[in-house]
N, C-alpha and C. Protein backbone atom coordinates (compact mmCIF):
# COMPACT_ATOMS: atom_id res chain seq x y z
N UNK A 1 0.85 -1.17 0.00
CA UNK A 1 0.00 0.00 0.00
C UNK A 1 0.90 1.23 0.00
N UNK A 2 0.86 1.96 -0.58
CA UNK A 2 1.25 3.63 -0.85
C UNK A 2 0.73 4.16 -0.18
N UNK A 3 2.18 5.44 0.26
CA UNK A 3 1.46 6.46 1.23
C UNK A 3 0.39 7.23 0.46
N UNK A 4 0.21 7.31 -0.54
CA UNK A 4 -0.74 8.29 -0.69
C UNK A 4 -2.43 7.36 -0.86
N UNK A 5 -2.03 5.78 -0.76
CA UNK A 5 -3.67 5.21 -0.51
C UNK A 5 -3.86 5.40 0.81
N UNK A 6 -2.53 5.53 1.77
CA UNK A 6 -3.18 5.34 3.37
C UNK A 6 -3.47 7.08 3.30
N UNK A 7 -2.94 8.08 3.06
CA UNK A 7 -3.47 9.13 3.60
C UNK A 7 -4.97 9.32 2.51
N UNK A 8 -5.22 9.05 1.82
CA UNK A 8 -6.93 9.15 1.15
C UNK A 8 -7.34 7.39 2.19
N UNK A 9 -7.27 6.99 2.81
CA UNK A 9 -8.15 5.88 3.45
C UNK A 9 -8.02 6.93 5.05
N UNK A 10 -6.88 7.92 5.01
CA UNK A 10 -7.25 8.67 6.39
C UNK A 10 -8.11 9.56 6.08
N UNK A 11 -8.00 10.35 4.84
CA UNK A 11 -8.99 11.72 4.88
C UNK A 11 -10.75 11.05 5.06
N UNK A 12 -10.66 9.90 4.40
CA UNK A 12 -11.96 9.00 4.26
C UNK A 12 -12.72 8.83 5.49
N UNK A 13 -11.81 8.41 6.49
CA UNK A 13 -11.94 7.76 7.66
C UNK A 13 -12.91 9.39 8.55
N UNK A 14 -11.42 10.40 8.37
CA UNK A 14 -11.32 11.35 8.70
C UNK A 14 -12.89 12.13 8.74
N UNK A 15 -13.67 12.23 6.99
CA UNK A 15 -14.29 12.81 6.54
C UNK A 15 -15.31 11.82 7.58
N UNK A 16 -15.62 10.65 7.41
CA UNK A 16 -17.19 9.59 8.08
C UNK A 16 -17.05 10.05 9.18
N UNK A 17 -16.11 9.96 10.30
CA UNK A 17 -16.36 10.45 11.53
C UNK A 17 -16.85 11.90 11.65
N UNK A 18 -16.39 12.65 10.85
CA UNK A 18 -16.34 14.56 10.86
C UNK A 18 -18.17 14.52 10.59
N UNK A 19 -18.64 13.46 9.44
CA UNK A 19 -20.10 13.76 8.95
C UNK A 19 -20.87 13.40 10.29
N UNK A 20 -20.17 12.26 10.90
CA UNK A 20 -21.11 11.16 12.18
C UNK A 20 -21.07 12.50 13.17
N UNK A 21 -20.34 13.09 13.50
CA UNK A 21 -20.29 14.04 14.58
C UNK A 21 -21.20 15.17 14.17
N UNK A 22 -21.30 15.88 12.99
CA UNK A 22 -22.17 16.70 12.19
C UNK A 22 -23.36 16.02 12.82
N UNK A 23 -24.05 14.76 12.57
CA UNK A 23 -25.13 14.18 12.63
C UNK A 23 -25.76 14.40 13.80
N UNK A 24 -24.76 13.79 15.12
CA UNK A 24 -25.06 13.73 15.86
C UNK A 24 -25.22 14.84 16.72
N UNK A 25 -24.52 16.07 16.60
CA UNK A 25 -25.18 17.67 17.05
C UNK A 25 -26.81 18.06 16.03
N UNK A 26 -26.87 17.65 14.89
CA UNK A 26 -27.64 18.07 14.27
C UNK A 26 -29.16 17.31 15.39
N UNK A 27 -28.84 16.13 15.53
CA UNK A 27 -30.09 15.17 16.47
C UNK A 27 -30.20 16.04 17.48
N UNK A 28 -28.70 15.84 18.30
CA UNK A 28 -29.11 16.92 19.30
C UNK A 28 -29.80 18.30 19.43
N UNK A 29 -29.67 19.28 18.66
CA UNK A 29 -30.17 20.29 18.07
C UNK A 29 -31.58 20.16 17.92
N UNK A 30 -32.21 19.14 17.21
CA UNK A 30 -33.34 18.90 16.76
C UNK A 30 -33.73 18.10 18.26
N UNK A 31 -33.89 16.99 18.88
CA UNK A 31 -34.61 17.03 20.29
C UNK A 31 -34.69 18.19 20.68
N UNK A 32 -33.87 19.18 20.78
CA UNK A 32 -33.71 20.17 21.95
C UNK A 32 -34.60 21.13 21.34
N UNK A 33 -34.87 21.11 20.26
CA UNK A 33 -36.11 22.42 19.42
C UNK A 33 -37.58 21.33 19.83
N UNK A 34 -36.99 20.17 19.21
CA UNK A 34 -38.61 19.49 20.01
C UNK A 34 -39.28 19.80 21.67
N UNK A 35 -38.21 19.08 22.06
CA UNK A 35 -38.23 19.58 23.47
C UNK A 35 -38.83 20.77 23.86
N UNK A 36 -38.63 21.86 23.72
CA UNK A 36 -38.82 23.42 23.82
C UNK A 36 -40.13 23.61 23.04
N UNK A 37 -40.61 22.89 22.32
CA UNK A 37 -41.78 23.43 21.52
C UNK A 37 -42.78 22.48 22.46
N UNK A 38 -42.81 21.13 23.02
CA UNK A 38 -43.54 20.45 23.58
C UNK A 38 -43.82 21.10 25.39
N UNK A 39 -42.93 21.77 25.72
CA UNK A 39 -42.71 22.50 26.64
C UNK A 39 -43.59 23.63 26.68
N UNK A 40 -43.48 24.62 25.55
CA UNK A 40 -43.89 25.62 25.80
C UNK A 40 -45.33 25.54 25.00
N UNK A 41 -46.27 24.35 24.26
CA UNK A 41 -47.30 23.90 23.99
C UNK A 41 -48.06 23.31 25.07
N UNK A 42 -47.26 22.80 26.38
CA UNK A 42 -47.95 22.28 27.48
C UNK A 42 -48.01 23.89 28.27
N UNK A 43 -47.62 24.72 28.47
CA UNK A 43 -47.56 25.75 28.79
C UNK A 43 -49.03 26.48 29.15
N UNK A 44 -48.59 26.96 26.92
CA UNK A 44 -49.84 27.32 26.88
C UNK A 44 -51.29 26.90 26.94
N UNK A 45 -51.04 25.40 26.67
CA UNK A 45 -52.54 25.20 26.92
C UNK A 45 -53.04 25.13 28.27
N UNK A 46 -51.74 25.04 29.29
CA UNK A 46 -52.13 24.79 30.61
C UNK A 46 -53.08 26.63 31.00
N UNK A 47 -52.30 27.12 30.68
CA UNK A 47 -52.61 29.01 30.64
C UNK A 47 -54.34 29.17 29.66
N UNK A 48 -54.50 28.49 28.54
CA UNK A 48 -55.47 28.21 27.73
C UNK A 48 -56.81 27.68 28.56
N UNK A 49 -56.76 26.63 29.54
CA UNK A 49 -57.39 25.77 30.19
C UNK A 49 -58.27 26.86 31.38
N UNK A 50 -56.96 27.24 32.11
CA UNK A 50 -56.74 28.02 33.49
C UNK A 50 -58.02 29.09 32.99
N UNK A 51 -57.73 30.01 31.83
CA UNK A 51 -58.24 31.04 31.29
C UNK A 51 -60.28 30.13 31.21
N UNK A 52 -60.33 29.07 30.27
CA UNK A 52 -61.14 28.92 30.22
C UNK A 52 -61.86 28.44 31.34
N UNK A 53 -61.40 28.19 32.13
CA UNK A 53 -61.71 27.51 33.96
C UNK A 53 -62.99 28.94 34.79
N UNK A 54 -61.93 30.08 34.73
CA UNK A 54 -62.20 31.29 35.04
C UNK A 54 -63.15 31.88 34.13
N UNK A 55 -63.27 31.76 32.93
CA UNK A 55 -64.78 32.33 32.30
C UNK A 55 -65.43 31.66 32.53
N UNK A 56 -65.34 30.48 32.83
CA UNK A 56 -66.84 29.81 33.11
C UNK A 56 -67.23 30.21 34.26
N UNK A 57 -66.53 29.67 35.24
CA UNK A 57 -66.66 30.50 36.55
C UNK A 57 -67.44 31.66 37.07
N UNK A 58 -66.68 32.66 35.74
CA UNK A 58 -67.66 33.93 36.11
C UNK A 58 -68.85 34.15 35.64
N UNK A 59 -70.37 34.07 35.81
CA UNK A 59 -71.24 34.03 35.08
C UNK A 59 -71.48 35.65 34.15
N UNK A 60 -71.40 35.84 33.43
CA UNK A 60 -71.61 37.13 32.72
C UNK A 60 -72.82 37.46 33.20
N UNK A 61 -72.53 39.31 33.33
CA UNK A 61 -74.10 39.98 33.63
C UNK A 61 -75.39 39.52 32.92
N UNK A 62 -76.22 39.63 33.45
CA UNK A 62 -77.69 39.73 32.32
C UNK A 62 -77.75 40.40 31.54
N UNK A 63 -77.88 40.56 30.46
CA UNK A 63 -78.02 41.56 29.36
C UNK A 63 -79.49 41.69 29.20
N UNK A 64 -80.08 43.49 29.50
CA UNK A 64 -81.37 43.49 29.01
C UNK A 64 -81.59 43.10 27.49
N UNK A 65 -82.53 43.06 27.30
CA UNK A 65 -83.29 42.44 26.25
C UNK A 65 -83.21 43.54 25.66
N UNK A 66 -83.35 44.25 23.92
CA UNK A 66 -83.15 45.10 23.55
C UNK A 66 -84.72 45.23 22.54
N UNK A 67 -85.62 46.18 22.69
CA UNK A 67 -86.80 46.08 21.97
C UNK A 67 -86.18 46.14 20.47
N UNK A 68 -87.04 45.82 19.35
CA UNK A 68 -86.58 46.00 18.27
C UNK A 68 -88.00 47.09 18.03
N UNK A 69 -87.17 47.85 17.14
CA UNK A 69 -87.64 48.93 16.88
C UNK A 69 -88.91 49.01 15.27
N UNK A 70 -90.17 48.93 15.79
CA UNK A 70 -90.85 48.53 14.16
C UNK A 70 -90.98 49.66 14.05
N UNK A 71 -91.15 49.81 12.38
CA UNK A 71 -91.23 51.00 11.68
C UNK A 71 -93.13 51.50 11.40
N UNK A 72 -93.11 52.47 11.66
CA UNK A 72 -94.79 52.68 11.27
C UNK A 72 -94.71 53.23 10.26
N UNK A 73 -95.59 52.90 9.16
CA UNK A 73 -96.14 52.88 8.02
C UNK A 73 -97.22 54.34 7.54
N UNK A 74 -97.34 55.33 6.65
CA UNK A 74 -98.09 55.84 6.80
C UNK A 74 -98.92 55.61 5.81
């Protein structure tokens, strides 16, 4: 074998590990955006819930009844 097949079987070697490490921040990266979006979706709906808990709760005023207004004819 020639030095110049072992140094292209190192850059080779070199390059698969360099992509595997790329990969594996890229995963990481991506849980950690999942993560944060499942987080702050339990959040809001918990805040969503809470909110709707409290309008029910409060019964809204009575609203008078509003006459409707007929038109007279001449």
């Amino acid at each position: 074998m020639s030095s110049d097949q072992t140094r292209q079987r190192a850059e080779q070697s070199f390059k698969k590990e360099d992509r595997a490490r790329d990969a594996q921040k890229a995963m990481m990266e991506y849980e950690a955006q999942a993560r944060a979006i499942r987080e702050k979706t339990a959040r809001l709906k918990a805040l969503r819930l809470a909110k709707e808990a409290k309008a029910q709760a409060e019964e809204p005023p009575a609203r008078p009844t509003e006459r409707r207004r007929t038109r007279r004819h001449k």
